[in-house]
Protein backbone atom coordinates (compact mmCIF):
# COMPACT_ATOMS: atom_id res chain seq x y z
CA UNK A 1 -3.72 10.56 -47.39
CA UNK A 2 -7.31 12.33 -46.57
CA UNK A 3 -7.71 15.77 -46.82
CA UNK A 4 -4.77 18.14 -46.15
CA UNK A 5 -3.61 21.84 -45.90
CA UNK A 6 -0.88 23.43 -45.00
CA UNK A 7 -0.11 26.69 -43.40
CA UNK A 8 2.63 28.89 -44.32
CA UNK A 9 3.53 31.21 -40.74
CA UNK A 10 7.07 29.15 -40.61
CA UNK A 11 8.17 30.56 -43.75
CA UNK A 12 6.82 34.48 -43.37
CA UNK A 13 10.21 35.65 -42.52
CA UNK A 14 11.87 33.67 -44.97
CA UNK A 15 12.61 35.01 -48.76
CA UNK A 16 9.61 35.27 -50.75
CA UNK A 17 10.34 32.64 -53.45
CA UNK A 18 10.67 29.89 -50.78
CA UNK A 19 6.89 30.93 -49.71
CA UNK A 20 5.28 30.75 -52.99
CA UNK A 21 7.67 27.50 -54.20
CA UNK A 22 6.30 26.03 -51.08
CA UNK A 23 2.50 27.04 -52.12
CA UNK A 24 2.75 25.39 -55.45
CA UNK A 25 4.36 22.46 -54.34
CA UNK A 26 1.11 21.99 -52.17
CA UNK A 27 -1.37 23.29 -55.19
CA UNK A 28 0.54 20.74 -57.31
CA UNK A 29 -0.03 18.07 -54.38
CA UNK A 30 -3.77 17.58 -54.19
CA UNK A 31 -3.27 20.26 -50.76
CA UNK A 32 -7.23 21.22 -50.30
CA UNK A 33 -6.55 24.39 -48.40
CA UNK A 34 -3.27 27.10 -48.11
CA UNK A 35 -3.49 29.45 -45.44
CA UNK A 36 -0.85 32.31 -45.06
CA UNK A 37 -0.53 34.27 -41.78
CA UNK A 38 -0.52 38.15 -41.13
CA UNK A 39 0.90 39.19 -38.02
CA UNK A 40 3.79 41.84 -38.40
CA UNK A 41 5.22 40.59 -41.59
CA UNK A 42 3.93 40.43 -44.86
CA UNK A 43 0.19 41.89 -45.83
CA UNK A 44 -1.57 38.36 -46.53
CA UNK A 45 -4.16 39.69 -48.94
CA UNK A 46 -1.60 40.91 -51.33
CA UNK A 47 0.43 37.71 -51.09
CA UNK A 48 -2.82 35.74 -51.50
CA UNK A 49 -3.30 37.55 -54.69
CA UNK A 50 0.41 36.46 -56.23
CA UNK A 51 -0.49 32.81 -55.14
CA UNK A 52 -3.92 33.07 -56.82
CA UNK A 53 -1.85 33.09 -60.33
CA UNK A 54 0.63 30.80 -59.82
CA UNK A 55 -1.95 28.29 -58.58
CA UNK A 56 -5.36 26.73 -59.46
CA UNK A 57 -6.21 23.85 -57.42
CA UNK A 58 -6.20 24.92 -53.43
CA UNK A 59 -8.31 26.93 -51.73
CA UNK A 60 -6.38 29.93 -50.68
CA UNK A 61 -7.00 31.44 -46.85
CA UNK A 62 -5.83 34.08 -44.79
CA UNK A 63 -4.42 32.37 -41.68
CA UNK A 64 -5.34 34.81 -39.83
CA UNK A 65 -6.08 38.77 -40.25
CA UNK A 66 -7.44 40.08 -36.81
CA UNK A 67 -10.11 42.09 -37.30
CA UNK A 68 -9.04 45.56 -35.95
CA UNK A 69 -6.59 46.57 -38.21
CA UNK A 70 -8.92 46.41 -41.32
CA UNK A 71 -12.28 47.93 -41.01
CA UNK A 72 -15.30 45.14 -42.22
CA UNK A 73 -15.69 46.82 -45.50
CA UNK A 74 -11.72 46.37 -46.13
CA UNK A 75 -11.88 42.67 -45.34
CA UNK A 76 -14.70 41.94 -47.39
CA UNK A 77 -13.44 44.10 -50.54
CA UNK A 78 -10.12 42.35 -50.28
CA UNK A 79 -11.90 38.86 -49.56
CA UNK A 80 -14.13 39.20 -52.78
CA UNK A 81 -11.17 40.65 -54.69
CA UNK A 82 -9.23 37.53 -53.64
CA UNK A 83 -11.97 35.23 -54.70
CA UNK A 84 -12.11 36.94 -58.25
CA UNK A 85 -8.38 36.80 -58.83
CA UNK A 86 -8.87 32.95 -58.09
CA UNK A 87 -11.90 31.96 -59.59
CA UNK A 88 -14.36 31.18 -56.67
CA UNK A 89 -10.96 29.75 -53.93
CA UNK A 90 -10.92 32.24 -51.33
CA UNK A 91 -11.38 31.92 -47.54
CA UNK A 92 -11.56 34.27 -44.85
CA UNK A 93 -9.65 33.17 -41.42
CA UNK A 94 -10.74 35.51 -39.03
CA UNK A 95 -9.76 36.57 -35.37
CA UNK A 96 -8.87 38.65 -32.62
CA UNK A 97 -5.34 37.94 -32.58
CA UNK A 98 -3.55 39.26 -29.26
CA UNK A 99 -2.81 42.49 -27.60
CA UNK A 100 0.91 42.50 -28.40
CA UNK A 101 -0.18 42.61 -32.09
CA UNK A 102 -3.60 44.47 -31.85
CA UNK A 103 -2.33 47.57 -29.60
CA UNK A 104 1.27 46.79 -29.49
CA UNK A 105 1.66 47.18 -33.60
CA UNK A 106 -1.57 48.28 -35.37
CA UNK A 107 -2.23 51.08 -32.43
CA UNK A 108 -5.81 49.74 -31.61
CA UNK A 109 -7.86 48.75 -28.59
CA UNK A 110 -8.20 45.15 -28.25
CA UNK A 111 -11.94 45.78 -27.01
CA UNK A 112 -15.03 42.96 -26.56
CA UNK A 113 -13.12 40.82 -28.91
CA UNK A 114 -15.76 38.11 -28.67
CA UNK A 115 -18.76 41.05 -30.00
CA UNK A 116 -16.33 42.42 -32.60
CA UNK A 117 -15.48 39.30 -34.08
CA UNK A 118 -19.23 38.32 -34.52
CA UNK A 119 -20.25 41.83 -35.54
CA UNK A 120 -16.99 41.81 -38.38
CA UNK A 121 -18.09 38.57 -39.38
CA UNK A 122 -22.15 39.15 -39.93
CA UNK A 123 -20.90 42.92 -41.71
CA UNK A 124 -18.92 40.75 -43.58
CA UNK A 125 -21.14 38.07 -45.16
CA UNK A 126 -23.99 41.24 -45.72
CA UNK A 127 -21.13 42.76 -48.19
CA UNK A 128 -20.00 39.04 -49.65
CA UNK A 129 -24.11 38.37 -50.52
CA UNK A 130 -24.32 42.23 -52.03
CA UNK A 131 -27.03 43.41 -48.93
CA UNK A 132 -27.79 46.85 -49.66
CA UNK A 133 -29.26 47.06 -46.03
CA UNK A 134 -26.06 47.74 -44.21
CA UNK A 135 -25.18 46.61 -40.91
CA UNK A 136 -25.97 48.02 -37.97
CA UNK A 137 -24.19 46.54 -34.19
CA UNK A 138 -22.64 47.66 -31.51
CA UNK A 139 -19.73 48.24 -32.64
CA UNK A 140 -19.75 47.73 -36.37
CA UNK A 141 -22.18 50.16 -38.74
CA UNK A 142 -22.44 50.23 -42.69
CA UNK A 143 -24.95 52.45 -43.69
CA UNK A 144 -27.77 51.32 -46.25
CA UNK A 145 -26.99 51.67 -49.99
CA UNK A 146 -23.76 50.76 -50.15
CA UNK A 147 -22.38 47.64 -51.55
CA UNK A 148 -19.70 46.03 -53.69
CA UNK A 149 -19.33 47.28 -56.94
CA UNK A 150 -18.39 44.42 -58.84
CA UNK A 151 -19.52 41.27 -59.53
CA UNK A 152 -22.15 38.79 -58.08
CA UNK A 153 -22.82 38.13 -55.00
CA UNK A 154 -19.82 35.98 -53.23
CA UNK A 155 -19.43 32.80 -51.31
CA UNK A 156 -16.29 33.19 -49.15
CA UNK A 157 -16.33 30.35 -46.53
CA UNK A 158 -15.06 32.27 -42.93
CA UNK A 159 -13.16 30.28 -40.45
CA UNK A 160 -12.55 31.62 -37.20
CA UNK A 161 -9.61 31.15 -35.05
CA UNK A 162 -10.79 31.16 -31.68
CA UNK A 163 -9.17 29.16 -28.82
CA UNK A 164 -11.40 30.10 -25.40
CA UNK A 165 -14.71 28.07 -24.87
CA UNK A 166 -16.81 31.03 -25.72
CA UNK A 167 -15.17 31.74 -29.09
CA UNK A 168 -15.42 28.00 -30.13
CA UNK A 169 -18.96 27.83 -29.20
CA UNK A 170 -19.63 31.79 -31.41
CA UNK A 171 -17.43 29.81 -34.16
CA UNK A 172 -20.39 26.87 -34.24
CA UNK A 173 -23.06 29.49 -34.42
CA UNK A 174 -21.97 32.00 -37.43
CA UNK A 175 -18.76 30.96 -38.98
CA UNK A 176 -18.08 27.84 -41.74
CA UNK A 177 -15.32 26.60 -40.05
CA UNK A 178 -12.74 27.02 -37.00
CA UNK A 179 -9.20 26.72 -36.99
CA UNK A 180 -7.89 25.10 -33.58
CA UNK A 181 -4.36 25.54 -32.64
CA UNK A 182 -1.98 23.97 -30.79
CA UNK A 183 -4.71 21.27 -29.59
CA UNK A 184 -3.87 17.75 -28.61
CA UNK A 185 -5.96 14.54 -30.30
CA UNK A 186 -7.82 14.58 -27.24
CA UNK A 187 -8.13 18.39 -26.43
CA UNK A 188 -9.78 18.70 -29.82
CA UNK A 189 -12.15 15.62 -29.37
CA UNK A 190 -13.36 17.47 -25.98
CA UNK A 191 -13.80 20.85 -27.77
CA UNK A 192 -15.75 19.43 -30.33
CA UNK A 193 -18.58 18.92 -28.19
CA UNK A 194 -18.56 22.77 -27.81
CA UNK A 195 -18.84 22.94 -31.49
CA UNK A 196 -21.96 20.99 -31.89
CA UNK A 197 -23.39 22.65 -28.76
CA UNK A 198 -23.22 25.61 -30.87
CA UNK A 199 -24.03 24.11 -34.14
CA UNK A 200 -27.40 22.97 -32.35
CA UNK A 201 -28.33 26.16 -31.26
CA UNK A 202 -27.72 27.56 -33.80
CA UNK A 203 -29.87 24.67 -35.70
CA UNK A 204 -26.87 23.97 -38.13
CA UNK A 205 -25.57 20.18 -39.13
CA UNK A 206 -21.99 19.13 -38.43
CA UNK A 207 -21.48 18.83 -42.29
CA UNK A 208 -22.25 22.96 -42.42
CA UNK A 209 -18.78 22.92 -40.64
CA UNK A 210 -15.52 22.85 -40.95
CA UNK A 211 -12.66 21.86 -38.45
CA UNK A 212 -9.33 22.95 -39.30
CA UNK A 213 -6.81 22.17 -37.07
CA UNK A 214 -3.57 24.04 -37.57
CA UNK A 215 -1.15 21.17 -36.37
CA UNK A 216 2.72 21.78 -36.03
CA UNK A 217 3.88 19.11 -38.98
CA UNK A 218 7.66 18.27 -39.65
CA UNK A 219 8.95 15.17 -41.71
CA UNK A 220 12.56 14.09 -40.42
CA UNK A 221 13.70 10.68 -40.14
CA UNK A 222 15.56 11.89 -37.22
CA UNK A 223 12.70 12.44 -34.70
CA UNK A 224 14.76 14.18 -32.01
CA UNK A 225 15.32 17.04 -34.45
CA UNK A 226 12.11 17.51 -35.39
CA UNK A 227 11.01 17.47 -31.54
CA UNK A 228 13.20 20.07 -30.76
CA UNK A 229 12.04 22.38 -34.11
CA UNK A 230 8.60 22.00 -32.48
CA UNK A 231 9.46 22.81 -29.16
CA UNK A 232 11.20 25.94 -30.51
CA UNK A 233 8.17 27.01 -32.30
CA UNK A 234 5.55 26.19 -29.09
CA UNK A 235 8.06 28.42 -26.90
CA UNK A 236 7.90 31.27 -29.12
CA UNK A 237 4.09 31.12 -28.82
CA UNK A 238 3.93 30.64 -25.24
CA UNK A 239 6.61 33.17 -24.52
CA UNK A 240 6.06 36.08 -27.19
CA UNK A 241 2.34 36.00 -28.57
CA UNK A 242 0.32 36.78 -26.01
CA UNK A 243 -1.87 35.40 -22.83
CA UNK A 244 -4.26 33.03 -25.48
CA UNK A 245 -1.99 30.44 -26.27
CA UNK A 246 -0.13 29.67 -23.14
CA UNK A 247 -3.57 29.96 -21.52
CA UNK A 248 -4.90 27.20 -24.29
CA UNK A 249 -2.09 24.43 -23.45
CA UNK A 250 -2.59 25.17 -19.93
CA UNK A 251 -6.41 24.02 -19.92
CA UNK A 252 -5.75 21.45 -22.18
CA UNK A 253 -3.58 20.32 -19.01
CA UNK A 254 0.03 21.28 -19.88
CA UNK A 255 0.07 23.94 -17.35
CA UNK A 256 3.11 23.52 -15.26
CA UNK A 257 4.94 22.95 -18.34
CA UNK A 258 3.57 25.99 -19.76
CA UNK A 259 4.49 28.21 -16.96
CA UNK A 260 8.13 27.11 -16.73
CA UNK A 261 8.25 27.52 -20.45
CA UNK A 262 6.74 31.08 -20.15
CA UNK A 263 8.93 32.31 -17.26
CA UNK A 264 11.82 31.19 -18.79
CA UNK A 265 11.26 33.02 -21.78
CA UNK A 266 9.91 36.36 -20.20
CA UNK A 267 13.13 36.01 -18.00
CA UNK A 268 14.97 36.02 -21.34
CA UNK A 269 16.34 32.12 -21.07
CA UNK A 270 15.27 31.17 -24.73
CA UNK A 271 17.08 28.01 -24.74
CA UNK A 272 15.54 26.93 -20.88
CA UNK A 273 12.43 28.04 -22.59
CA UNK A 274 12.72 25.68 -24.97
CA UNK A 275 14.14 22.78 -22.64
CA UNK A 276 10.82 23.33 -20.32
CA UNK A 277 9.02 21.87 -22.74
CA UNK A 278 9.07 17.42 -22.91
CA UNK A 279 8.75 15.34 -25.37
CA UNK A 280 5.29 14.47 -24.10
CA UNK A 281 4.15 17.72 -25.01
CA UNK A 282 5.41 17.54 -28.28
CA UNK A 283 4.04 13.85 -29.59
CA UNK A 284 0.46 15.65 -27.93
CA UNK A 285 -0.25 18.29 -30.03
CA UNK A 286 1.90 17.58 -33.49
CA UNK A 287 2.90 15.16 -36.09
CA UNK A 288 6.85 14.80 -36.42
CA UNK A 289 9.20 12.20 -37.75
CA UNK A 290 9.37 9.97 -40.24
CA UNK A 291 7.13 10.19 -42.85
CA UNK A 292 5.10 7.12 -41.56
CA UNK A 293 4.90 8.52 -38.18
CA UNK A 294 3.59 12.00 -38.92
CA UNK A 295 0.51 10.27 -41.51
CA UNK A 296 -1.00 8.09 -38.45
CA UNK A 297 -0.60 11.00 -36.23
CA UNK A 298 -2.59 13.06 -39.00
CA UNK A 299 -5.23 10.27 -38.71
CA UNK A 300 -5.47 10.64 -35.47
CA UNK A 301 -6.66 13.99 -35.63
CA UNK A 302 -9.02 12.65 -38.55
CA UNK A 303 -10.60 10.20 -36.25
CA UNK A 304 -10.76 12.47 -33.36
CA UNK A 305 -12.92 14.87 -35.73
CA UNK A 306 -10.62 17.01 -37.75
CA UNK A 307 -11.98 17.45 -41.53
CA UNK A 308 -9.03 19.30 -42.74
CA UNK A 309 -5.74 18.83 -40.63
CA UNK A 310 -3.70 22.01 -41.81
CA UNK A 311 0.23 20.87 -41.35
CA UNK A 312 1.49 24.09 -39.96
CA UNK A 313 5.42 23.98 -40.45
CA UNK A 314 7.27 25.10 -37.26
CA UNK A 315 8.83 28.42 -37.04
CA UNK A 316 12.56 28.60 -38.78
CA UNK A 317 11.36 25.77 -41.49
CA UNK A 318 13.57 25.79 -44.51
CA UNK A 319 11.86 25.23 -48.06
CA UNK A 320 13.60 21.97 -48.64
CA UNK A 321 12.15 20.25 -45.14
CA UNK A 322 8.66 22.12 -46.00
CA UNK A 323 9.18 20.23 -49.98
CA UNK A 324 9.82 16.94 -47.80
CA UNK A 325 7.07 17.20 -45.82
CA UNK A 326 4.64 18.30 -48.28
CA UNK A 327 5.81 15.31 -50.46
CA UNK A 328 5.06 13.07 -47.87
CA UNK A 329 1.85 14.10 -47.19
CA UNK A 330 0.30 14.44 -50.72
């Protein structure tokens, strides 16, 4: 196989020892990149830490922390802490996450979340490199003098997680990388040229950048079950996290099957949810079935311009099919 991550949301729920036995399976693997999620859960910096001593190999990657709940000086203490603690394998996912989780549990207002996630990530990098300048935005200010106590100055690659045109194209211009999620082969091809709009006006080369594509990944030689875990997982994201994602699939052109999803779940139908969703969808935007299956459909998103697929196991995984598919990917 070519270059591979995996992403660990499916298993946030799930008893800690099957996260971090999943984490070192994919260190011990050859995985190039493990990204853990933060949403109302566990604290992802914290767990990032425990994984940075029971692994050496893989970089290690928030996947994501918005950035409201953490001011810029937090994130970059606890990004350069996290790089420390693993010798030089941190990386930052950024992003503005959604209203549910933004006002709905941290108590904030989701405001400008395009200017806030530039001016979080320029603060950012100005603490990583040790500026003693400060920052100064709109909404973001450090004052002069101060500056990380420890250390030398860091190199933290920052992805961002944006999904709208706008944020792909701000991605191009000041982040490393971008995590895409839940795009098809062919919805990420067309968003790509977006990227390298912005990487030219920004007057960066397509090797500055990375392209991370969290795709839902299950290995199952019985390919009906591993539709249906996926379809569970995309209804949960449609239905329960927010406008972005449903809005995503719908302009990738899965929008009537995005609104019956939607108002099934918001009518509380969770199975019809589910059942709105075909098979069609499904094969689109992930890799699932037999092991043989779920590699080509990997290349796929290779060929189409992905440098790092990240195999993002659907929600309710257990630790023995994440083992599988890990295994079959390495």
């Amino acid at each position: 196989m070519g270059r591979v991550g995996l992403a660990l949301s499916a298993l946030e729920a799930r008893p800690f020892t099957d996260l971090v036995d999943a984490a070192i399976a994919a260190d011990e693997a050859g995985f190039e990149l493990i990204a853990v999620p933060e949403a109302w859960g566990r604290e992802a910096f914290s767990l990032l830490g425990f994984l940075a001593a029971r692994t050496s190999r893989s970089r290690l990657a928030t996947g994501i922390v918005n950035v409201y709940s953490r001011t810029p000086a937090l994130i970059a203490m606890a990004a350069a802490t996290l790089d420390e603690l693993s010798a030089g394998r941190a990386a930052l996912g950024l992003g503005v996450s959604g209203a549910r989780v933004v006002e709905g549990f941290h108590g904030a207002k989701m405001e400008r979340p395009l200017r806030r996630l530039r001016e979080v990530t320029e603060a950012v990098r100005a603490l990583l490199r040790r500026d003693r300048n400060g920052y100064a935005g709109e909404l973001v200010r450090i004052e002069p003098g101060f500056t990380l106590r420890f250390s030398d100055a860091t190199e933290v690659p920052i992805f961002h997680a944006s999904l709208t045109p706008a944020g792909i194209r701000q991605a191009a211009e000041i982040a490393d990388g971008w995590f895409p999620f839940l795009h098809s082969v062919e919805a990420l091809a067309r968003d790509l040229v977006i990227v390298n709009d912005g990487l030219t006006f920004a007057h960066r080369s397509r090797r500055s950048f990375i392209v991370a594509p969290f795709v839902p990944t299950l290995v199952d030689g019985d390919i009906d079950a591993a539709r249906v875990a996926v379809k569970k997982h995309v209804a949960f994201y449609i239905g329960a996290m927010g406008r972005f994602y449903h809005e995503t699939l719908a302009r990738h052109g899965f929008s009537g099957e995005v609104e019956a999803s939607r108002a099934a779940w918001l009518a509380g139908r969770r199975d019809a949810a589910v059942a709105a969703i075909p098979d069609q969808m499904v094969d689109a935007i992930s890799a699932c079935g037999p092991a043989a299956r779920v590699r080509a459909r990997l290349d796929e998103f290779r060929d189409a311009g992905a440098d790092v697929p990240m195999a993002f196991l659907p929600l309710g995984s257990s630790l023995e099919q994440a083992r599988r598919t890990i295994a079959a990917l390495a």
